[in-house]
Protein backbone atom coordinates (compact mmCIF):
# COMPACT_ATOMS: atom_id res chain seq x y z
CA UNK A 1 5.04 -14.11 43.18
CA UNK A 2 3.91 -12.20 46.97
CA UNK A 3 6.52 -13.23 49.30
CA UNK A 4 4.10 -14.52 52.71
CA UNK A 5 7.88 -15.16 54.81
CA UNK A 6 7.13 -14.16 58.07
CA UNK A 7 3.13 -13.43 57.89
CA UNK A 8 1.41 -14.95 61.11
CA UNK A 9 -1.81 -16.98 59.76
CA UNK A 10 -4.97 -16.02 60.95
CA UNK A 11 -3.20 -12.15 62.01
CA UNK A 12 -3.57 -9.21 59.79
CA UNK A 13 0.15 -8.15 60.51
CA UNK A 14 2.19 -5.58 58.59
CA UNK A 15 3.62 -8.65 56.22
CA UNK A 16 0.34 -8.82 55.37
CA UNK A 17 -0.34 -5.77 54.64
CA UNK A 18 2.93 -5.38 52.42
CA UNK A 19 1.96 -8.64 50.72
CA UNK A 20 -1.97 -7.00 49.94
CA UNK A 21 -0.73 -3.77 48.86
CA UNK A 22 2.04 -5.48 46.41
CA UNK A 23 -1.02 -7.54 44.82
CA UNK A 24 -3.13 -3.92 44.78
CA UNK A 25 -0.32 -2.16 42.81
CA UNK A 26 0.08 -5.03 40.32
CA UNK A 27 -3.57 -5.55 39.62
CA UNK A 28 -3.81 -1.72 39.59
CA UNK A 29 -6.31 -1.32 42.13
CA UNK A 30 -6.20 1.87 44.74
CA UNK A 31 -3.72 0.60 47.04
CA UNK A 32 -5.16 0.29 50.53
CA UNK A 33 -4.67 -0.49 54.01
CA UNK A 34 -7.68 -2.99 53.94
CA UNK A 35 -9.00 -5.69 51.85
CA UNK A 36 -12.17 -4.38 50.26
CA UNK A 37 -14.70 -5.45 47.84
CA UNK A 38 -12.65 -5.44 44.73
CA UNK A 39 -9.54 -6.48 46.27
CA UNK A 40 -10.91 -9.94 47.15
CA UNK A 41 -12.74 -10.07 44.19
CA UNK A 42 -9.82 -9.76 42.29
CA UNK A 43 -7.71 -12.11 44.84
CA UNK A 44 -10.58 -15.15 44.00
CA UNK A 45 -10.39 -14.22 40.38
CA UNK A 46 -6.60 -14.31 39.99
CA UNK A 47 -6.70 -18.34 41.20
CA UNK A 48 -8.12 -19.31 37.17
CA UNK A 49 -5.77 -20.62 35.54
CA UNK A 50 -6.94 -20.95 31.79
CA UNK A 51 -7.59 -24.62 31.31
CA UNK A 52 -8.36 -25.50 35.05
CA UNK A 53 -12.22 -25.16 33.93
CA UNK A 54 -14.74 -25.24 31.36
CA UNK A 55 -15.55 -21.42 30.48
CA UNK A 56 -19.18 -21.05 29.24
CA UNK A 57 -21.66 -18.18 28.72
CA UNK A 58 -23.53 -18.55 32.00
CA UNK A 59 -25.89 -16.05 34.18
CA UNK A 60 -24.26 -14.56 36.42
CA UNK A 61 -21.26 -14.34 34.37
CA UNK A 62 -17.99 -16.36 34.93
CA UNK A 63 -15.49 -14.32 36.12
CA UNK A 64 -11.12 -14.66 36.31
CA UNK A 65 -8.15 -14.99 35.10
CA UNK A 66 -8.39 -17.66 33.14
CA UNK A 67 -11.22 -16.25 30.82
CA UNK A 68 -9.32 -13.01 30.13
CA UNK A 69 -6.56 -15.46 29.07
CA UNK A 70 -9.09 -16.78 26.62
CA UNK A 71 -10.20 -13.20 25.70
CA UNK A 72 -6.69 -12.31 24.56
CA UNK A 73 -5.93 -15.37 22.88
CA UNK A 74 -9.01 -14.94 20.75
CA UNK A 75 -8.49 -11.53 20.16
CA UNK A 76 -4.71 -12.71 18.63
CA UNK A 77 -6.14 -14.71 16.49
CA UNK A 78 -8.68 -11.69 14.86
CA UNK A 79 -12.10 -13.03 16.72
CA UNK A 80 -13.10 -10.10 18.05
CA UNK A 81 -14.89 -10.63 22.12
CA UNK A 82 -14.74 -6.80 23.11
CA UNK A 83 -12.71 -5.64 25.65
CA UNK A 84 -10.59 -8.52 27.55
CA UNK A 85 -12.36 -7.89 31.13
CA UNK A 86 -12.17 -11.21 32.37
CA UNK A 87 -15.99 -11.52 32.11
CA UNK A 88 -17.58 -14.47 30.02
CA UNK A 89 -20.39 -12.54 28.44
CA UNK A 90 -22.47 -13.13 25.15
CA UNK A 91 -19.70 -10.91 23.07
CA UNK A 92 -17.06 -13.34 24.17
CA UNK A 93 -19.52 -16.96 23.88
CA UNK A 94 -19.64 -15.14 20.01
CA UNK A 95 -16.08 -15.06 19.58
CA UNK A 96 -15.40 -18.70 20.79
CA UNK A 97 -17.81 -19.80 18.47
CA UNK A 98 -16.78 -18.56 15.47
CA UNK A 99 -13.16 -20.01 16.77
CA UNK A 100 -14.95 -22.89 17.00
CA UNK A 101 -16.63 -22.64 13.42
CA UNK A 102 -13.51 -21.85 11.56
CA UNK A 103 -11.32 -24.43 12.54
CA UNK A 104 -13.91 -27.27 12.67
CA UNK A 105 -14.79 -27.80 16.23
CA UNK A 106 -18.03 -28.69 17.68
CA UNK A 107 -20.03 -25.00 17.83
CA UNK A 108 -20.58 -25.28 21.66
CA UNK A 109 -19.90 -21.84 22.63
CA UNK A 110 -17.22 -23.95 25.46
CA UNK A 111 -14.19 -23.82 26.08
CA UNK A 112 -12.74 -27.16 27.11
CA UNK A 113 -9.77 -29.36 26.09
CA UNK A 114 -10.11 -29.82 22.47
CA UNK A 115 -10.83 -25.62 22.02
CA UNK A 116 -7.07 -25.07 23.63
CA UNK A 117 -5.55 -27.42 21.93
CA UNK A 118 -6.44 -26.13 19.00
CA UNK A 119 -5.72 -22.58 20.00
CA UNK A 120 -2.46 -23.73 21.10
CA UNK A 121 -1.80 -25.34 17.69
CA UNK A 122 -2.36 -21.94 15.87
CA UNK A 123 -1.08 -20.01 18.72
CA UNK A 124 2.34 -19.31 17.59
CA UNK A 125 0.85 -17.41 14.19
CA UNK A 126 -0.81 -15.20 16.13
CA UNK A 127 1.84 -12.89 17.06
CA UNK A 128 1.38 -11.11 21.12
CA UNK A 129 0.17 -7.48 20.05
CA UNK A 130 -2.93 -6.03 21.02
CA UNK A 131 -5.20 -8.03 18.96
CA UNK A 132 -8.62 -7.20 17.36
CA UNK A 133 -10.20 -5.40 19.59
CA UNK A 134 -7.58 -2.21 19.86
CA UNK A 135 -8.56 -1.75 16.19
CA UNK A 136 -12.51 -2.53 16.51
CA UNK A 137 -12.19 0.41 19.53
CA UNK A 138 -10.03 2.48 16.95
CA UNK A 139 -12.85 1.98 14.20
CA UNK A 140 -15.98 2.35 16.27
CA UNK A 141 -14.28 5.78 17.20
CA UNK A 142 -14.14 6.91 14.15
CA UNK A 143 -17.74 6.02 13.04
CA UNK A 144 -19.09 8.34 15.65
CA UNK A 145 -20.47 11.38 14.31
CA UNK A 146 -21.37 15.01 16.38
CA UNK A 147 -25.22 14.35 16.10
CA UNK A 148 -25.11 10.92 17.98
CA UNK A 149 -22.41 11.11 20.48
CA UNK A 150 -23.45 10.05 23.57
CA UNK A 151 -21.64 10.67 27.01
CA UNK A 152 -22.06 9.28 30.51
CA UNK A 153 -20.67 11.42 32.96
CA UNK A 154 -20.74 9.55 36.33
CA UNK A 155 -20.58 11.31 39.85
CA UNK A 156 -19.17 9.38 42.83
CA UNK A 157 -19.15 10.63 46.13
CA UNK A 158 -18.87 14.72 46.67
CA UNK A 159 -19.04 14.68 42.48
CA UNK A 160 -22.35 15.69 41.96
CA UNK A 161 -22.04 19.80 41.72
CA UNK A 162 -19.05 19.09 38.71
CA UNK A 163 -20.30 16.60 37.60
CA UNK A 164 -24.05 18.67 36.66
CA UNK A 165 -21.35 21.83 35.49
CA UNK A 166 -19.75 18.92 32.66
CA UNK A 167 -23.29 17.68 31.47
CA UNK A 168 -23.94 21.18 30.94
CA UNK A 169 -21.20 21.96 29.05
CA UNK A 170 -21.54 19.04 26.75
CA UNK A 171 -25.30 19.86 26.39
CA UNK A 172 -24.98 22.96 24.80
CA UNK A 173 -22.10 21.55 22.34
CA UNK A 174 -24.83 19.43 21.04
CA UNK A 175 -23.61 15.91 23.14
CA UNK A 176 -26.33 13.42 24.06
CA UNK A 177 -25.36 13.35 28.18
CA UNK A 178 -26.86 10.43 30.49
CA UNK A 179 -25.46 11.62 34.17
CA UNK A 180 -25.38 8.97 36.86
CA UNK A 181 -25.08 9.54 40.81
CA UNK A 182 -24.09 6.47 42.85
CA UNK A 183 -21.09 5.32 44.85
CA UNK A 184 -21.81 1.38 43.52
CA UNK A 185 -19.86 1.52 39.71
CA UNK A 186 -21.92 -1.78 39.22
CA UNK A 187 -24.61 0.69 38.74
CA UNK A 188 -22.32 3.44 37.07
CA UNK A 189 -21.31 0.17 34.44
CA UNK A 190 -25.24 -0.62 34.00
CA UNK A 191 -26.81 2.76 33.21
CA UNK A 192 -23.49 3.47 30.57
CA UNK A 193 -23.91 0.32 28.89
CA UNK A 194 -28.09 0.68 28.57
CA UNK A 195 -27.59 4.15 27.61
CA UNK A 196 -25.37 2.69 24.51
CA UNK A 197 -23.05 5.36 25.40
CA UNK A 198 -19.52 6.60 22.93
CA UNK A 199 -17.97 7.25 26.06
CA UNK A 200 -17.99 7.27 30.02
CA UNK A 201 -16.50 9.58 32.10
CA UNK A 202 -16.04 8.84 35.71
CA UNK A 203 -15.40 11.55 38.40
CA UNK A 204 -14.53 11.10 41.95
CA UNK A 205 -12.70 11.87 45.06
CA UNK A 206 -8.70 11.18 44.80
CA UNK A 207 -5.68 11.55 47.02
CA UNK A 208 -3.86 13.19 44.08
CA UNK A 209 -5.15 14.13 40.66
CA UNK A 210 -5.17 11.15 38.31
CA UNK A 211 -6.73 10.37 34.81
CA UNK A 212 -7.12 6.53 34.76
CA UNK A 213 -7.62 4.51 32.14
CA UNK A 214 -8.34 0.11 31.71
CA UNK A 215 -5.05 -1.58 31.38
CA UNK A 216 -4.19 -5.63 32.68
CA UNK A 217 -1.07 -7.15 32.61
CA UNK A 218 -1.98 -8.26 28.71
CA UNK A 219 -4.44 -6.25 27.82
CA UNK A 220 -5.03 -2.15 27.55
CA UNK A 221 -8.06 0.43 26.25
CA UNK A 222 -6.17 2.23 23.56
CA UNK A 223 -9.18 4.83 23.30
CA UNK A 224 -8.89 5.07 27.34
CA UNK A 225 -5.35 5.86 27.31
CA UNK A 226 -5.53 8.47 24.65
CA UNK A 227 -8.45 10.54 25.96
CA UNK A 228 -6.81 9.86 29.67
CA UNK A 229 -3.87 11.11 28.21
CA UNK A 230 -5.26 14.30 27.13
CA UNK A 231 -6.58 15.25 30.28
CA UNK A 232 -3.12 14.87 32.05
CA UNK A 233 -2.27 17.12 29.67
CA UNK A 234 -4.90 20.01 30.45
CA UNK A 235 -6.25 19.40 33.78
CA UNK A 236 -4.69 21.81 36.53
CA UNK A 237 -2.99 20.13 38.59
CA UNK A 238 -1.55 18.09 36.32
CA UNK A 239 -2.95 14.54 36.80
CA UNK A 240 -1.38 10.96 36.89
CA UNK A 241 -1.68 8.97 33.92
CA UNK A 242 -2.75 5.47 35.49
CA UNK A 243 -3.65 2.02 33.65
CA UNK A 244 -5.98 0.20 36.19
CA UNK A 245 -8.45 -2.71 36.42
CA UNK A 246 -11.14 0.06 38.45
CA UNK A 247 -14.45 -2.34 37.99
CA UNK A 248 -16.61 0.70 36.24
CA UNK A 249 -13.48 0.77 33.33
CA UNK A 250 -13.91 -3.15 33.64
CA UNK A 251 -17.62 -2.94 32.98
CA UNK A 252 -18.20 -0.05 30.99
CA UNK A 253 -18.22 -1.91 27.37
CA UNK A 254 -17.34 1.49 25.44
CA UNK A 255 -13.99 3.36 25.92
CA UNK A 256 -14.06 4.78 29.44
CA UNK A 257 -11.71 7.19 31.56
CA UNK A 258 -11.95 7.38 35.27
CA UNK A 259 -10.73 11.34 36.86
CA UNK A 260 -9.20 11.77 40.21
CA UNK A 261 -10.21 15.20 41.91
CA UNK A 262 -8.57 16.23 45.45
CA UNK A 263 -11.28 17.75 47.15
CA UNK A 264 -12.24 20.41 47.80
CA UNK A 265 -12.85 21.13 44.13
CA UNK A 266 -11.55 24.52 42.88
CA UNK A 267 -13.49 26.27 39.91
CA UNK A 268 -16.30 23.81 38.34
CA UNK A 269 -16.94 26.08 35.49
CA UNK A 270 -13.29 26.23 34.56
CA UNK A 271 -13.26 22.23 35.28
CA UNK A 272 -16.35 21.40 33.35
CA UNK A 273 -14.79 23.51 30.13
CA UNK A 274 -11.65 21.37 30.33
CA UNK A 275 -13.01 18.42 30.30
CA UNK A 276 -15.65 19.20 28.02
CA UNK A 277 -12.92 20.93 25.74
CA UNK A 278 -11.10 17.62 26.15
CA UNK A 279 -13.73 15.23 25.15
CA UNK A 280 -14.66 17.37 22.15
CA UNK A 281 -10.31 17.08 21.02
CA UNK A 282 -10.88 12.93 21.58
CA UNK A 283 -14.05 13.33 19.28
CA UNK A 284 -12.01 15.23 16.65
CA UNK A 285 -9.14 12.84 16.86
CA UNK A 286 -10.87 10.01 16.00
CA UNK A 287 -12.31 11.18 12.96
């Protein structure tokens, strides 16, 4: 719980600004002196509490708390709804139907009272590891071969001349490469998941190195971590290994790392090998 002693309402005062940046680091957001986009976001999101409202497959998709509550649980109990994001989409409708199916519930595709009852009945069997989904990630990995992998590298801001070395790279190792050049990850997200991609890499601007990977408070990208992992290991300088809720790791539905460069960038070629070298280890690894 964010301690508000002291704040002054309706003033942006330092309090405040200790209270925001406590909720930043916890939520694994870039830690700020300003409330932006994703902050909020995140602040509106956190108020779902599972139960407090029906969760349905709706357009645009319901977002919070509450339905990455639901994501886990379902995941516990081996109904796979992809990656626990916090986003009702079709995968997860799917998975709360065949819930539903299996233990004799009206096939609604909602989640209401009688749904968590029954999930809380059956709850206590299901153990509080991973669930499905780390080993669904685990097993698409490995049913990747060399002729179809398909990469997105994206480029945010000052990106562009590494990211166009890395596509390279991976071209001529035989890598299908999508490259994407925006500063909105809605759009980064998009053109990854259309493309059907094996993996997305994300590059942009960072006060200190850092290979970040998707990781809640219940939930984390095993295939994230271990290819984020990697490049800690190789980049120079050494990056931080971070578990964040970044939106493009969020909405990326394939495993996804995000890379922190300080700019100015230092050798591109040298760059574009490592990380090329690195995705080709994560490849190799998985099979």
């Amino acid at each position: 719980m964010l301690s508000l002693v002291g704040v002054r309402l309706g003033m942006f005062c330092e309090r405040t600004l200790d209270a925001l940046q406590q909720f930043q680091r916890k939520r694994g957001l870039p830690v700020l002196d300003h409330c932006d986009d994703a902050t909020w976001q995140t602040l509106i999101e956190s108020t779902w509490a599972l139960g407090a409202r029906l969760l349905y497959l709706t357009s645009p998709h319901l977002r919070g708390d509450d339905v990455e509550q639901l994501q886990v649980r379902l995941a516990r109990l081996g109904f796979n709804c992809g990656k626990a994001d916090g986003i009702f989409g079709p995968l997860t409708a799917q998975g709360l139907s065949e819930f539903q199916q299996n233990y004799g519930l009206e096939i609604d595709g909602i989640c209401g009272p009688l749904t968590l009852k029954a999930m809380e009945r059956i709850g206590g069997q299901s153990g509080d590891g991973p669930g499905v989904f780390a080993v669904r990630e685990d097993e698409l990995s490995r049913t990747m071969n060399e002729e179809s992998l398909s990469v997105v590298v994206g480029a945010f801001d000052g990106m562009h001349p590494l990211a166009m070395n890395v596509a390279r790279v991976l071209r001529k190792r035989g890598y299908r490469v999508l490259i994407v050049e925006s500063s909105d990850h809605h759009r980064h997200a998009l053109a990854a998941n259309s493309f059907k991609a094996d993996l997305y890499v994300g590059l942009d601007e960072s006060s200190e190195p850092s290979a970040s990977f998707y990781r809640t408070e219940s939930f984390s990208s095993p295939a994230g971590e271990r290819i984020a992992t990697l490049l800690t290991e190789r980049l120079a300088p050494r990056p931080s290994l971070r578990g964040v809720r970044h939106p493009v790791l969020r909405e990326t539905r394939m495993p996804a790392v995000l890379v922190g460069f300080i700019p100015p960038l230092g050798d591109l070629v040298h760059s574009a090998e490592t990380l090329a070298e690195t995705v080709e280890t994560w490849w190799s690894e998985s099979h």
